[in-house]
C-alpha atoms as a PDB file:
ATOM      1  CA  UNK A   1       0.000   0.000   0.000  1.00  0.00           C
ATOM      2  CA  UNK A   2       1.364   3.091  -1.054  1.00  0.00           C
ATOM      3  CA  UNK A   3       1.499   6.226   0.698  1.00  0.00           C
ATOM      4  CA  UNK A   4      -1.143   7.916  -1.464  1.00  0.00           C
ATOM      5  CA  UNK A   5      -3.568   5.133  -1.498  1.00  0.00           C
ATOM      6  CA  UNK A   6      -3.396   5.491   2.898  1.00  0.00           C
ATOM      7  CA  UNK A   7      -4.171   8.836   2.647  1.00  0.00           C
ATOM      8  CA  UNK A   8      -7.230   8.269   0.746  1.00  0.00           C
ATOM      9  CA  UNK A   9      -8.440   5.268   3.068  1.00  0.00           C
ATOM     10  CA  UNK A  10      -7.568   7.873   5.738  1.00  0.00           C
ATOM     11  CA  UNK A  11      -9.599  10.697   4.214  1.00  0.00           C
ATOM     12  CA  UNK A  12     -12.774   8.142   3.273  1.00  0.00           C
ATOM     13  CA  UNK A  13     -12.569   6.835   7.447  1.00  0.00           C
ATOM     14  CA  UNK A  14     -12.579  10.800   8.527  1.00  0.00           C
ATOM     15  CA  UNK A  15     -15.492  11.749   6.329  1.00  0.00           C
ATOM     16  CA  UNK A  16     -17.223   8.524   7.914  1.00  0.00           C
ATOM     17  CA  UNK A  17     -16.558   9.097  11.194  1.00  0.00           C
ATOM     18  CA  UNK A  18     -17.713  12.588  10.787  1.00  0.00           C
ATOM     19  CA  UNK A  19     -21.093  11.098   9.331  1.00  0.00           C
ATOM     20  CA  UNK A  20     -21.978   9.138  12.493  1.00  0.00           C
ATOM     21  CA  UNK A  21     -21.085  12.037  14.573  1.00  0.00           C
ATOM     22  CA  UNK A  22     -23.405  14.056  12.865  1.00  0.00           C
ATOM     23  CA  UNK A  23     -25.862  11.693  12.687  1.00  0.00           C
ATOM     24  CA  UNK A  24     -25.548  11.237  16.661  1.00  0.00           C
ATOM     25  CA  UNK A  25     -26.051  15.044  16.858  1.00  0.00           C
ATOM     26  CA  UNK A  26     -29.216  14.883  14.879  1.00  0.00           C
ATOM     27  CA  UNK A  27     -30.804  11.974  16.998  1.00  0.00           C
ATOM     28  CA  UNK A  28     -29.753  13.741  20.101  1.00  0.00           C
ATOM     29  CA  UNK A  29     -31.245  16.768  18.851  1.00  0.00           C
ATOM     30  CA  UNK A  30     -34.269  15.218  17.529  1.00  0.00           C
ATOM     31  CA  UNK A  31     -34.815  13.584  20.835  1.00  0.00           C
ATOM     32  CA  UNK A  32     -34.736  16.907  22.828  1.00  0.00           C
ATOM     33  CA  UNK A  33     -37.033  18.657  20.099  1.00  0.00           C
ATOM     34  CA  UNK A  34     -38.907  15.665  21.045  1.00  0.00           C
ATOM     35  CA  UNK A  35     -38.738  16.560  25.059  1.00  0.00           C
ATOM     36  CA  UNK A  36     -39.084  20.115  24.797  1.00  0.00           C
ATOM     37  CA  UNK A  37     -42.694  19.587  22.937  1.00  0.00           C
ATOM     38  CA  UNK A  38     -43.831  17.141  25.667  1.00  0.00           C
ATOM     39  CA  UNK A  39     -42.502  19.602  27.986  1.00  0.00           C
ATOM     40  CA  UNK A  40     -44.454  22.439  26.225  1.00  0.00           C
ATOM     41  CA  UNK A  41     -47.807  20.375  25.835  1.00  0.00           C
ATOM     42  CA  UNK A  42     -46.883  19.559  29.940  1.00  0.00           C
ATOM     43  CA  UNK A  43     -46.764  23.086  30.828  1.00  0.00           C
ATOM     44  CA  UNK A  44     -49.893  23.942  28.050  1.00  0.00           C
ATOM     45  CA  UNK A  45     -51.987  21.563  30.107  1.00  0.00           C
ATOM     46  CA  UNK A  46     -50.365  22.524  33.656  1.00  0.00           C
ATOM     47  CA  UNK A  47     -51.395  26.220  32.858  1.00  0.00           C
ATOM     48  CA  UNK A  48     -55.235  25.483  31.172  1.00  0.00           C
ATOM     49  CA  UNK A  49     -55.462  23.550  34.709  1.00  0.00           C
ATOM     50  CA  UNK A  50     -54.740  26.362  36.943  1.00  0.00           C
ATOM     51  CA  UNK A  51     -56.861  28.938  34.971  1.00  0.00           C
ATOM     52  CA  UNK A  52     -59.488  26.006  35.172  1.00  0.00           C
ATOM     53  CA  UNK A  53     -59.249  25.602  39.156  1.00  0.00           C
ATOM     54  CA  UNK A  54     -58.372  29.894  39.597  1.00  0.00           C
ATOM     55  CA  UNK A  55     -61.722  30.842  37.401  1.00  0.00           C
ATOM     56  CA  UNK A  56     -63.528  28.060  39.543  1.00  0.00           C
ATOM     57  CA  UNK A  57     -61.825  29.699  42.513  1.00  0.00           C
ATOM     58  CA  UNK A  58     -63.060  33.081  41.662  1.00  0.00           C
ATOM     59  CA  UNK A  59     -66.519  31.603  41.065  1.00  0.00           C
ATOM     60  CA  UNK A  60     -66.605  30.690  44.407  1.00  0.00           C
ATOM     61  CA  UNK A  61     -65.350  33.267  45.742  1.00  0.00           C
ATOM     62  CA  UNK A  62     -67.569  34.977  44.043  1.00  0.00           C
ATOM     63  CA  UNK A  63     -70.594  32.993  45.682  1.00  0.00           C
ATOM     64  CA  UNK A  64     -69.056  33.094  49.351  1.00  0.00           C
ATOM     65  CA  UNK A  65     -69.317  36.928  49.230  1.00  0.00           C
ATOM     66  CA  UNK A  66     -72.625  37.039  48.217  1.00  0.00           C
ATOM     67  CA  UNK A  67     -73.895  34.290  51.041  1.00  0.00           C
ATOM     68  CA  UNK A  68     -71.636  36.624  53.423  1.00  0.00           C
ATOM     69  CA  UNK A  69     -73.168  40.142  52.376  1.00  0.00           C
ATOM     70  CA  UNK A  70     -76.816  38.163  52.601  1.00  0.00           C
ATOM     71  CA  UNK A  71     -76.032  37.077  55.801  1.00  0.00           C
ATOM     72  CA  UNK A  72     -75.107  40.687  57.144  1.00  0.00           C
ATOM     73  CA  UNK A  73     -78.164  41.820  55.718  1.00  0.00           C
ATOM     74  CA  UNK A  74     -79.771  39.214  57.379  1.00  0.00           C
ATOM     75  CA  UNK A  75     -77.933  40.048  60.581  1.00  0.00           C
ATOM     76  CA  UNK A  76     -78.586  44.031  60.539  1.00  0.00           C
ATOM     77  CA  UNK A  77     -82.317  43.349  59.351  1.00  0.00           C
ATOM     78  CA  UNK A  78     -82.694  41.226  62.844  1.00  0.00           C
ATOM     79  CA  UNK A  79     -80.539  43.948  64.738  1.00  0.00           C
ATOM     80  CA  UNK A  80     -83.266  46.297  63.321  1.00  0.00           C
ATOM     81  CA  UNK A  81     -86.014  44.669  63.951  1.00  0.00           C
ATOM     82  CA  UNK A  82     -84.821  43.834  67.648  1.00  0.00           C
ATOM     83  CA  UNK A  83     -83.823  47.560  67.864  1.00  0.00           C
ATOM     84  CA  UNK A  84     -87.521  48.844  66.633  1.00  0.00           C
ATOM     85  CA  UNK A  85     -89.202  46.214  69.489  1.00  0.00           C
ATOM     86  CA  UNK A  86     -87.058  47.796  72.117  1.00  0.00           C
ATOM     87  CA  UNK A  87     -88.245  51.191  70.520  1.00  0.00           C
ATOM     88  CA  UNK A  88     -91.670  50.420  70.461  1.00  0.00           C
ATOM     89  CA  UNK A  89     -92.004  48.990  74.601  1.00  0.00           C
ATOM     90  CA  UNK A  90     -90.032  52.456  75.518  1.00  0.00           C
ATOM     91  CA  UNK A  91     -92.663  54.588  72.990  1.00  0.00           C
ATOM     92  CA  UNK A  92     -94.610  55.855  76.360  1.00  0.00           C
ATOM     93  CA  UNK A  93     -91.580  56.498  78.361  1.00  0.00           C
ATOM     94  CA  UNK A  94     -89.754  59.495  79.407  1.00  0.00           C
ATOM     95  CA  UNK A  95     -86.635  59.818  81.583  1.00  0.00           C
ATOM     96  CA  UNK A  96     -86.796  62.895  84.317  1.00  0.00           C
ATOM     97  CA  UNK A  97     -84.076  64.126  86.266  1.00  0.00           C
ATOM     98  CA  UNK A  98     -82.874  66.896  88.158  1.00  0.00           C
ATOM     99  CA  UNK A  99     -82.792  67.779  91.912  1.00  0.00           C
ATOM    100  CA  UNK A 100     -85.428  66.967  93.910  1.00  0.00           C
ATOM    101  CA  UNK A 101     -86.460  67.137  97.753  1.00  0.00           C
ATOM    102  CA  UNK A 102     -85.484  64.019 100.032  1.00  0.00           C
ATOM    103  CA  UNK A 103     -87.162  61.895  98.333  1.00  0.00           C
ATOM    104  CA  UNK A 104     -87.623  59.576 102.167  1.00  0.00           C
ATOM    105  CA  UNK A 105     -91.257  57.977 101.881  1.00  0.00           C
ATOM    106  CA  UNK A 106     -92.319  59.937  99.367  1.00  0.00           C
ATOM    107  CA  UNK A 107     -94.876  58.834  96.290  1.00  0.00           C
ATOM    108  CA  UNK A 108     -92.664  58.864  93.450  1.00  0.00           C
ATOM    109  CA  UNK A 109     -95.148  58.341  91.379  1.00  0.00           C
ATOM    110  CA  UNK A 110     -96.936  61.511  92.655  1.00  0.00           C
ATOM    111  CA  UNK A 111     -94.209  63.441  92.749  1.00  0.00           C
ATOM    112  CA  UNK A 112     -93.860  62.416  89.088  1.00  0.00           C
ATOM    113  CA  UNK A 113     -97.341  63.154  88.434  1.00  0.00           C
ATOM    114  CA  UNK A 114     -96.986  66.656  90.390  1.00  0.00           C
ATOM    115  CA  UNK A 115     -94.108  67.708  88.251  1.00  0.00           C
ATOM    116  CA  UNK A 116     -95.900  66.520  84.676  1.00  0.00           C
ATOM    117  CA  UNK A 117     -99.228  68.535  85.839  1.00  0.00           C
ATOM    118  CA  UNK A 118     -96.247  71.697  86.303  1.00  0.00           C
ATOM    119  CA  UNK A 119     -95.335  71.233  82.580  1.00  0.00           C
ATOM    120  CA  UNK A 120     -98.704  70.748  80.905  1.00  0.00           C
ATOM    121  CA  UNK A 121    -101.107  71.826  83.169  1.00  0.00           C
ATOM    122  CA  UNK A 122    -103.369  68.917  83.204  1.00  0.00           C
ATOM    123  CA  UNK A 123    -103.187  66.334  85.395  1.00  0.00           C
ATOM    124  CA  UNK A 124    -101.211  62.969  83.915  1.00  0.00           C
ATOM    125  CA  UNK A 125    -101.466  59.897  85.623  1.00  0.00           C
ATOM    126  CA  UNK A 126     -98.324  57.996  85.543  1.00  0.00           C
ATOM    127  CA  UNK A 127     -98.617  54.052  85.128  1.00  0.00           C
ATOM    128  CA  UNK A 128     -95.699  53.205  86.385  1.00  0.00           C
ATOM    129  CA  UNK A 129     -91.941  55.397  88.427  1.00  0.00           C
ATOM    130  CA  UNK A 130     -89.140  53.414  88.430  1.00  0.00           C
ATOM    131  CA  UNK A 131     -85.693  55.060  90.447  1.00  0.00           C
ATOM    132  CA  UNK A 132     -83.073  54.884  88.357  1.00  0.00           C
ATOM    133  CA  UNK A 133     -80.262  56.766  90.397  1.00  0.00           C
ATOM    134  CA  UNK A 134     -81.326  58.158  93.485  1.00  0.00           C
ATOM    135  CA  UNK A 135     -79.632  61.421  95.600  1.00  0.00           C
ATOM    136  CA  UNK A 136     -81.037  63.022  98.152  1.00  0.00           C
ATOM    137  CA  UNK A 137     -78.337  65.897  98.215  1.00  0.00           C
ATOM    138  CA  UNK A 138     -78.487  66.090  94.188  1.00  0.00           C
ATOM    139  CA  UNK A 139     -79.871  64.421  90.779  1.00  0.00           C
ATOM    140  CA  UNK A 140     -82.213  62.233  90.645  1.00  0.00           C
ATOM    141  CA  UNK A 141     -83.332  59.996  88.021  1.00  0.00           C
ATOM    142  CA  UNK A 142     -86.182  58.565  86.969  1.00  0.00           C
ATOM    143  CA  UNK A 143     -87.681  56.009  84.522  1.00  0.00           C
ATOM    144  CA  UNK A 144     -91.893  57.252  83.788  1.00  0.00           C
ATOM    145  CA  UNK A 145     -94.078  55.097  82.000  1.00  0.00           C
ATOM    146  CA  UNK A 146     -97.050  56.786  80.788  1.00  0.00           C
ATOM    147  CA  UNK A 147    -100.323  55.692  79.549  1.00  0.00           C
ATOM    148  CA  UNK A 148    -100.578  56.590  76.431  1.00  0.00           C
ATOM    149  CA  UNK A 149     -98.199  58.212  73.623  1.00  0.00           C
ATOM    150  CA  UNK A 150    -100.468  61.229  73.596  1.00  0.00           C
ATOM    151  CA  UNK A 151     -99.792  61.706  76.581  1.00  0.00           C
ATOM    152  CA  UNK A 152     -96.012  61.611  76.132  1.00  0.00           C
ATOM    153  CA  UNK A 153     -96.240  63.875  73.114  1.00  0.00           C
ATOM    154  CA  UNK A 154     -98.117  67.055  74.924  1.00  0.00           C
ATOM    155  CA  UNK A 155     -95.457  66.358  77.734  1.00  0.00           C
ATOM    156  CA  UNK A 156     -92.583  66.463  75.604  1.00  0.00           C
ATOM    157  CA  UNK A 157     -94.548  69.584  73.576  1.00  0.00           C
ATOM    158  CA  UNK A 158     -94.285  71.673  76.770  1.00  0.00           C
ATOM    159  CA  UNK A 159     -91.056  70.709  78.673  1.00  0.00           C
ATOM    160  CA  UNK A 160     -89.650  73.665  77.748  1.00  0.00           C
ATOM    161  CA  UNK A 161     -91.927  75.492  80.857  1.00  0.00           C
ATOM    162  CA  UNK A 162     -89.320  73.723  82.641  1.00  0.00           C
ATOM    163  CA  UNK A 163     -86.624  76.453  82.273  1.00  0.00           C
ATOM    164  CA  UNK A 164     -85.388  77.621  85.338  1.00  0.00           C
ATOM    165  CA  UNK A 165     -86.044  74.610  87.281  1.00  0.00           C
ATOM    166  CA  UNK A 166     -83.831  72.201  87.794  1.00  0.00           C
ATOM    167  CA  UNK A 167     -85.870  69.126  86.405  1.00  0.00           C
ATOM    168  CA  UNK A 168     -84.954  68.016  82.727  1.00  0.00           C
ATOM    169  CA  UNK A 169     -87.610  65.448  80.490  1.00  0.00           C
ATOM    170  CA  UNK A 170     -85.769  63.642  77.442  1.00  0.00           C
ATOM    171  CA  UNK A 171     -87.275  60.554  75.369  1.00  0.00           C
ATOM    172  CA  UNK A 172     -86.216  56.743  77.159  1.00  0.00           C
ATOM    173  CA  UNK A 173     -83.803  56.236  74.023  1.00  0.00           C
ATOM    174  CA  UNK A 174     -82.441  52.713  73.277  1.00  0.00           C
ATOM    175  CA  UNK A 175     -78.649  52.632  73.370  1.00  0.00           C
ATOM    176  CA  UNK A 176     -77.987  52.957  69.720  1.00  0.00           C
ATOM    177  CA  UNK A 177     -80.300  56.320  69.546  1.00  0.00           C
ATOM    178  CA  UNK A 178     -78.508  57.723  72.589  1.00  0.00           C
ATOM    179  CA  UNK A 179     -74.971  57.580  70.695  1.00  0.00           C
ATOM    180  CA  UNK A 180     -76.854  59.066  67.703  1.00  0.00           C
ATOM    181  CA  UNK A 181     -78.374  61.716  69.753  1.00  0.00           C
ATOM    182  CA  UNK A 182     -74.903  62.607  71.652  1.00  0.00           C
ATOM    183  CA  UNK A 183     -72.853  62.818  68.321  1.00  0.00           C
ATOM    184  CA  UNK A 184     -75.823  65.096  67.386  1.00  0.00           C
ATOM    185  CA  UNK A 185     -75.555  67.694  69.709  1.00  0.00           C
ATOM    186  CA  UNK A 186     -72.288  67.737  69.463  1.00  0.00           C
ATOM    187  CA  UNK A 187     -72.456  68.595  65.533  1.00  0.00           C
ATOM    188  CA  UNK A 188     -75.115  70.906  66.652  1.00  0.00           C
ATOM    189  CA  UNK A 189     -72.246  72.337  69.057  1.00  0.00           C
ATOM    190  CA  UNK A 190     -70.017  73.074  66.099  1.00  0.00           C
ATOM    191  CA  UNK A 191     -72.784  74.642  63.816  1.00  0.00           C
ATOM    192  CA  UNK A 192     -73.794  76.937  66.433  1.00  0.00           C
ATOM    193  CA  UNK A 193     -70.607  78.197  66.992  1.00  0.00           C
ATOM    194  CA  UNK A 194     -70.409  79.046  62.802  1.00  0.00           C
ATOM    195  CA  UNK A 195     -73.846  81.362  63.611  1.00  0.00           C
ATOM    196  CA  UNK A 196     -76.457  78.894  62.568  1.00  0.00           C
ATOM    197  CA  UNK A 197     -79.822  78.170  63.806  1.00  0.00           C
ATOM    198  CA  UNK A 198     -79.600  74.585  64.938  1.00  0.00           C
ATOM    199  CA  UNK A 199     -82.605  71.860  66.575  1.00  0.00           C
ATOM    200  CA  UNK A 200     -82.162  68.742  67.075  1.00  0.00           C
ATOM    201  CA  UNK A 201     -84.666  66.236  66.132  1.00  0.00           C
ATOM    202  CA  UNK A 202     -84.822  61.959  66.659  1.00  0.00           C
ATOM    203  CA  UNK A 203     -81.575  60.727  64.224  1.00  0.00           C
ATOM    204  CA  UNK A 204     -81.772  64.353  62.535  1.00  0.00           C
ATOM    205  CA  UNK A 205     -80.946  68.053  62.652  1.00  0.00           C
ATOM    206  CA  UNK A 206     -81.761  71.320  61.443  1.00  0.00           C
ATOM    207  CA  UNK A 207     -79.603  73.581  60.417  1.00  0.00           C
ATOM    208  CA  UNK A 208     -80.990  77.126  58.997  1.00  0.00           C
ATOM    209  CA  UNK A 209     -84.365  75.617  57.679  1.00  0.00           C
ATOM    210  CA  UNK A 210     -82.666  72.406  56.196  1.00  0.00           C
ATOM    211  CA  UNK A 211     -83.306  69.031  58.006  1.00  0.00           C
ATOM    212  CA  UNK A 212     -80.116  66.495  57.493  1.00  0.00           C
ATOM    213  CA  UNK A 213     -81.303  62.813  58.983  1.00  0.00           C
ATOM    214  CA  UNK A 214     -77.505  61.515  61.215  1.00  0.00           C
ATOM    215  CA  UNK A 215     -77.314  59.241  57.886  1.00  0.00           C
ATOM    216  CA  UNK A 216     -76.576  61.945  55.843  1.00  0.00           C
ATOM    217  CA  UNK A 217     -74.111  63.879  58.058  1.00  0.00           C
ATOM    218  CA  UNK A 218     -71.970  60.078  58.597  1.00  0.00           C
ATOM    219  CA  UNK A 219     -72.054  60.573  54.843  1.00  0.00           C
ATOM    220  CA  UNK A 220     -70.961  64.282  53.893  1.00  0.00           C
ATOM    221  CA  UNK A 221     -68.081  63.983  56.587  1.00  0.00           C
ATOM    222  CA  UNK A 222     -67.175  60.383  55.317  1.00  0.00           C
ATOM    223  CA  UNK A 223     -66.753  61.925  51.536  1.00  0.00           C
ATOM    224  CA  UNK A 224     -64.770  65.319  53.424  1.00  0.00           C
ATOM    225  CA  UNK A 225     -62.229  63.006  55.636  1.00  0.00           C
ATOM    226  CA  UNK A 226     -61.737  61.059  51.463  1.00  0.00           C
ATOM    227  CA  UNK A 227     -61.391  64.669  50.095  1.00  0.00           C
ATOM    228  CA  UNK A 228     -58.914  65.894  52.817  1.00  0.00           C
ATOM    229  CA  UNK A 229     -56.643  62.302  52.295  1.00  0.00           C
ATOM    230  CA  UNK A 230     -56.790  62.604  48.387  1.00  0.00           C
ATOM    231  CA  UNK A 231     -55.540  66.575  49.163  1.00  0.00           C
ATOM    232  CA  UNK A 232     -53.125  65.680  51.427  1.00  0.00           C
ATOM    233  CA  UNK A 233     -51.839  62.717  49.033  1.00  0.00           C
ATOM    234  CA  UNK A 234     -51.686  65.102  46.282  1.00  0.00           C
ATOM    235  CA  UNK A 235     -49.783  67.501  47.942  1.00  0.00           C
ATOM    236  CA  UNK A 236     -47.306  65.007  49.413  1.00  0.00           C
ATOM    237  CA  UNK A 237     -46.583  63.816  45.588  1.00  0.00           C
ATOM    238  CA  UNK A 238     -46.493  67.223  44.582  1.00  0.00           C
ATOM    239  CA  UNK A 239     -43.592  68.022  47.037  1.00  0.00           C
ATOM    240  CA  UNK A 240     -41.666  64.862  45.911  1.00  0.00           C
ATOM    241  CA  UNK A 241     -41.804  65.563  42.433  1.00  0.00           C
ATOM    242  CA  UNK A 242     -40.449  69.150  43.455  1.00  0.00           C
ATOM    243  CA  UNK A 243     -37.848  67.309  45.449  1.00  0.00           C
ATOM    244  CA  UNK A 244     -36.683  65.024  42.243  1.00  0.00           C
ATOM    245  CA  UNK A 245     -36.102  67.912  39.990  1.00  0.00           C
ATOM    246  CA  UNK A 246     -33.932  69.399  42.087  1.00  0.00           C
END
């Protein structure tokens, strides 16, 4: 064998080899073309899955927050409704206080019925005096039950005779209306000291002619507090832009 013929034998083995190492490349390559669509179809699924389960998620979600807001409503209609019976046993009451004589064997309910014929005139007879905080050396308090809501009505009519003494008549309020009432005369505080004309009603206010119901007022300073924080917010932004461009 001569030394030209080797180098062709040589040449043919190279151009062999370097077939079967490119057709190993190929296969290999094939093969992970191969894996990397399973792993795509994998992941294709994995995803169409999780938007499946996440859209059945929000669904119920979805559902759970409308059986919770029904249930509040359901809650706060019962609160109501309890909150109207407790109204409706105290409709003929009235709470008096102020300082009184010893009160040591005396008829309270006289004495209640003495100081009601003072403020209407007429004679009321009182069903029933309960003592809610008794002082003989100051204020007294006590829980009236009338007989009738007309009765209650002309009495709370004309309790403003009472000025100058020192006997007060307000409504026998339920909890809930006595907050109400409080925050009310405290607004009515603040508008009188602005130079309006303010009287205070049950759960409302006037103000210069205008009734507002305490609804309404929760509302107007709920929406100013927003405004104030949205002002405030703007401002602060407004100062750190400033701050930036320096």
């Amino acid at each position: 064998m001569n030394g030209k013929h080797a180098e062709e034998i040589l040449k043919e083995m190279k151009e062999v080899l370097r077939e079967i190492k490119a057709s190993k490349s190929t296969a290999v390559l094939e093969e992970l073309k191969k894996e990397l669509v399973e792993i795509k179809e994998f992941n294709k699924n994995l995803r169409k899955e999780y938007l499946k389960k996440e859209r059945q998620w929000e669904k119920e979600k979805m559902e759970l927050k409308k059986v919770i807001v029904g249930l509040e409503e359901k809650v706060s209609e019962l609160l109501e409704r309890d909150d109207q019976r407790e109204r409706n046993e105290r409709k003929n009451n009235i709470i008096v206080s102020g300082e009184f004589e010893d009160l040591t064997g005396k008829n309270i309910d006289k004495l209640m019925e003495y100081t009601l014929q003072k403020v209407t005139g007429e004679n009321i007879p009182v069903f029933n005096t309960k003592v809610i905080q008794k002082n003989n050396d100051g204020e007294s308090k006590f829980l009236v039950k009338l007989r009738s809501y007309e009765q209650k009505q002309k009495i709370m009519k004309n309790k403003h005779k009472l000025t100058g003494w020192e006997v007060y008549i307000n409504d026998d309020l339920i909890k809930k209306d006595r907050v109400i009432q409080a925050k009310l005369r405290e607004y009515a505080k603040i508008e009188k000291a602005k130079g309006n004309l303010v009287k205070i009603g049950f759960r409302k206010i006037k103000i210069n002619e205008k009734w507002k119901n305490f609804e309404e007022i929760l509302k107007t300073n709920k929406e100013k507090k927003e405004n104030e924080k949205d002002e405030s917010q703007g401002h602060r932004r407004s100062l750190e832009r400033k701050r930036g461009e320096m």
